[in-house]
Protein backbone atom coordinates (compact mmCIF):
# COMPACT_ATOMS: atom_id res chain seq x y z
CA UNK A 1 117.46 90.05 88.59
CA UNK A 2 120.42 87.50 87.93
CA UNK A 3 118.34 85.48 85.68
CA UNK A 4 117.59 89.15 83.89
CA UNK A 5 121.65 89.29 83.59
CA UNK A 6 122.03 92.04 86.38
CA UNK A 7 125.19 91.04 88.40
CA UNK A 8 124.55 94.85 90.41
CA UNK A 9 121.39 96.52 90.73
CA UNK A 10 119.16 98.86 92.88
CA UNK A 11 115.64 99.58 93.69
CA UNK A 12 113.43 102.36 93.85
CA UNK A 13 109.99 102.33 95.43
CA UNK A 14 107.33 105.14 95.63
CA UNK A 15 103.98 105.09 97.66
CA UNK A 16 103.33 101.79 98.30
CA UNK A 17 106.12 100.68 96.86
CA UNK A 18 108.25 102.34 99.59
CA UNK A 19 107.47 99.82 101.54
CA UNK A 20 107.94 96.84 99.66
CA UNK A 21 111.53 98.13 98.55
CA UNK A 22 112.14 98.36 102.58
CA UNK A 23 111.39 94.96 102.97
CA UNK A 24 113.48 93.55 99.94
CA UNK A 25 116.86 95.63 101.27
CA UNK A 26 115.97 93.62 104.03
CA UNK A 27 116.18 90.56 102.31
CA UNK A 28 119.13 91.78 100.67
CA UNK A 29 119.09 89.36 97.68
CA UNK A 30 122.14 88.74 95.60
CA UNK A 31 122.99 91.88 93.58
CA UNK A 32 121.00 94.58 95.46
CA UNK A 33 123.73 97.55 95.89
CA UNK A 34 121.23 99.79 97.02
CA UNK A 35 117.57 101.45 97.47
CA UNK A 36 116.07 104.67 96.65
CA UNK A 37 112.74 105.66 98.39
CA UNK A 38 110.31 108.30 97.23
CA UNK A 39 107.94 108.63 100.42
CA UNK A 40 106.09 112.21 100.80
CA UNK A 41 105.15 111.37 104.04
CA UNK A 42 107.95 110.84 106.46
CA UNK A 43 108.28 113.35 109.01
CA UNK A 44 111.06 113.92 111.71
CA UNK A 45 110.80 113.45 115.15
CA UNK A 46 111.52 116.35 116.57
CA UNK A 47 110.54 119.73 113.91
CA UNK A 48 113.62 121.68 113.30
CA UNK A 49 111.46 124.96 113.82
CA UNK A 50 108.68 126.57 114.84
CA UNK A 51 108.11 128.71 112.33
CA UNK A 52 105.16 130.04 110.24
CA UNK A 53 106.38 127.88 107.20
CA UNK A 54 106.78 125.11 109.06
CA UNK A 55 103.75 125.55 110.75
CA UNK A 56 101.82 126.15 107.61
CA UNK A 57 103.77 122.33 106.34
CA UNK A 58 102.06 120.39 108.91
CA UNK A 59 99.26 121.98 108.81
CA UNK A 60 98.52 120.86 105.28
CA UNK A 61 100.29 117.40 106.17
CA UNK A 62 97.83 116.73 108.93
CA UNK A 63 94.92 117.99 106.47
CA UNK A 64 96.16 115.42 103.92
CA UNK A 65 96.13 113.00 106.14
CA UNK A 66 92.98 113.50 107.54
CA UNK A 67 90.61 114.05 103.94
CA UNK A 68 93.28 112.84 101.09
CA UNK A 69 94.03 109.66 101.54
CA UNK A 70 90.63 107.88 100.56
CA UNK A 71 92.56 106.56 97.65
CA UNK A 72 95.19 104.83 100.09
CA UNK A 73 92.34 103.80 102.29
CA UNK A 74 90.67 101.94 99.48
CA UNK A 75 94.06 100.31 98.02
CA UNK A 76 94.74 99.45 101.28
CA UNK A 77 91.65 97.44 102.07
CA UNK A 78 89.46 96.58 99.21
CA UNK A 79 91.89 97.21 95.87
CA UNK A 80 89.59 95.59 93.59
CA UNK A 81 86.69 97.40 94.35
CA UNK A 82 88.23 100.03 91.92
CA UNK A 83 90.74 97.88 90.62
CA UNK A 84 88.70 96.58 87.60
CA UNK A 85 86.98 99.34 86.79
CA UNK A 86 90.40 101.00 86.21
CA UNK A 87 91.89 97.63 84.64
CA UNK A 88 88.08 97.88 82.14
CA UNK A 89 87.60 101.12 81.50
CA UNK A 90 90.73 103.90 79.77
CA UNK A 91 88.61 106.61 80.54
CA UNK A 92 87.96 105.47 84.43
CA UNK A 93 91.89 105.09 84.33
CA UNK A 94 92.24 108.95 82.84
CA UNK A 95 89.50 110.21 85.06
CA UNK A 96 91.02 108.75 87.94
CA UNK A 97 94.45 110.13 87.13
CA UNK A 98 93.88 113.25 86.02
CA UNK A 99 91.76 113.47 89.80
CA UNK A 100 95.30 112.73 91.53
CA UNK A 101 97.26 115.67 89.37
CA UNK A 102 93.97 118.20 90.40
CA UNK A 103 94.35 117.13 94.44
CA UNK A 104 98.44 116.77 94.18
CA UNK A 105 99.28 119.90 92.83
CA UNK A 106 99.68 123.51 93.19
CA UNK A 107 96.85 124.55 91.07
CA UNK A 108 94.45 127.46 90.99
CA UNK A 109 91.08 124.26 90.24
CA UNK A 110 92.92 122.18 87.36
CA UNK A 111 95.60 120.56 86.99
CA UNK A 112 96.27 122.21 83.79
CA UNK A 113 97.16 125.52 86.32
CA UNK A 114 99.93 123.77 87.41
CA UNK A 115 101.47 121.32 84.87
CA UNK A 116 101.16 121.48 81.15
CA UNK A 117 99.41 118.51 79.29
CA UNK A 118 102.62 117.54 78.44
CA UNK A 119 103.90 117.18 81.54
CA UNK A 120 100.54 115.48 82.78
C-alpha cells in the first residue's frame, strides 16, 4: 500500500475474504490502522435467547449450512472447475450471479421479488 502512496489504510474482507483480512491484521504490515469484516456466519457461543425468533435464526442457519453452501464447497476445493467457465463465458458469470441473489434473498421465487434490477 506504501508503494500505492497510502501512509494509513484499512481493510475490509467479505466471504472468503474474511479470512484473508484476519490473517493480514495479523501480519500487521506498515500502515494497516484497521479491519472491517463482513462474515454472515459467525455465531455466539452461548444464544442470548431462546426464543421463537431466535429459534427460527438457527434454524435457517443450520439449513444453510447443510444444502447452501455447494458454492463454498466447490471454491473451496476445486475453484477452477467453475472458475473458467465463469472467467469464458458473461452469460455463465450472469447466470451464476443472478442464482446467488434468487438463494440469498427474501424473495417470493426471483430475485426480482426482492431487489430491483437496479439494485441487482
Amino acid at each position: 500500500m506504501q508503494r500505492l502512496g497510502y501512509q494509513r489504510w484499512v481493510a475490509q474482507g467479505g466471504d472468503w475474504g474474511a479470512g484473508t483480512t484476519t490473517a493480514l491484521a495479523q501480519i500487521m504490515p506498515p500502515g494497516l490502522v484497521g479491519i472491517h469484516l463482513s462474515w454472515q456466519f459467525v455465531f455466539p457461543e452461548q444464544i442470548p435467547s431462546n426464543s421463537a425468533s431466535r429459534k427460527r435464526e438457527r434454524s435457517t442457519a443450520r439449513s444453510s449450512s447443510r444444502e447452501g453452501n455447494g458454492y463454498f464447497r466447490q471454491q473451496s476445493t476445486r475453484p477452477q472447475t467453475v472458475g473458467y467457465g465463469l472467467a469464458d463465458s458473461p452469460a455463465g458469470q450472469a447466470l451464476w450471479i443472478y442464482e446467488k441473489f434468487q438463494a440469498w434473498t427474501d424473495n417470493k421465487g426471483l430475485p426480482e421479488d426482492a431487489l430491483s434490477m437496479d439494485q441487482c
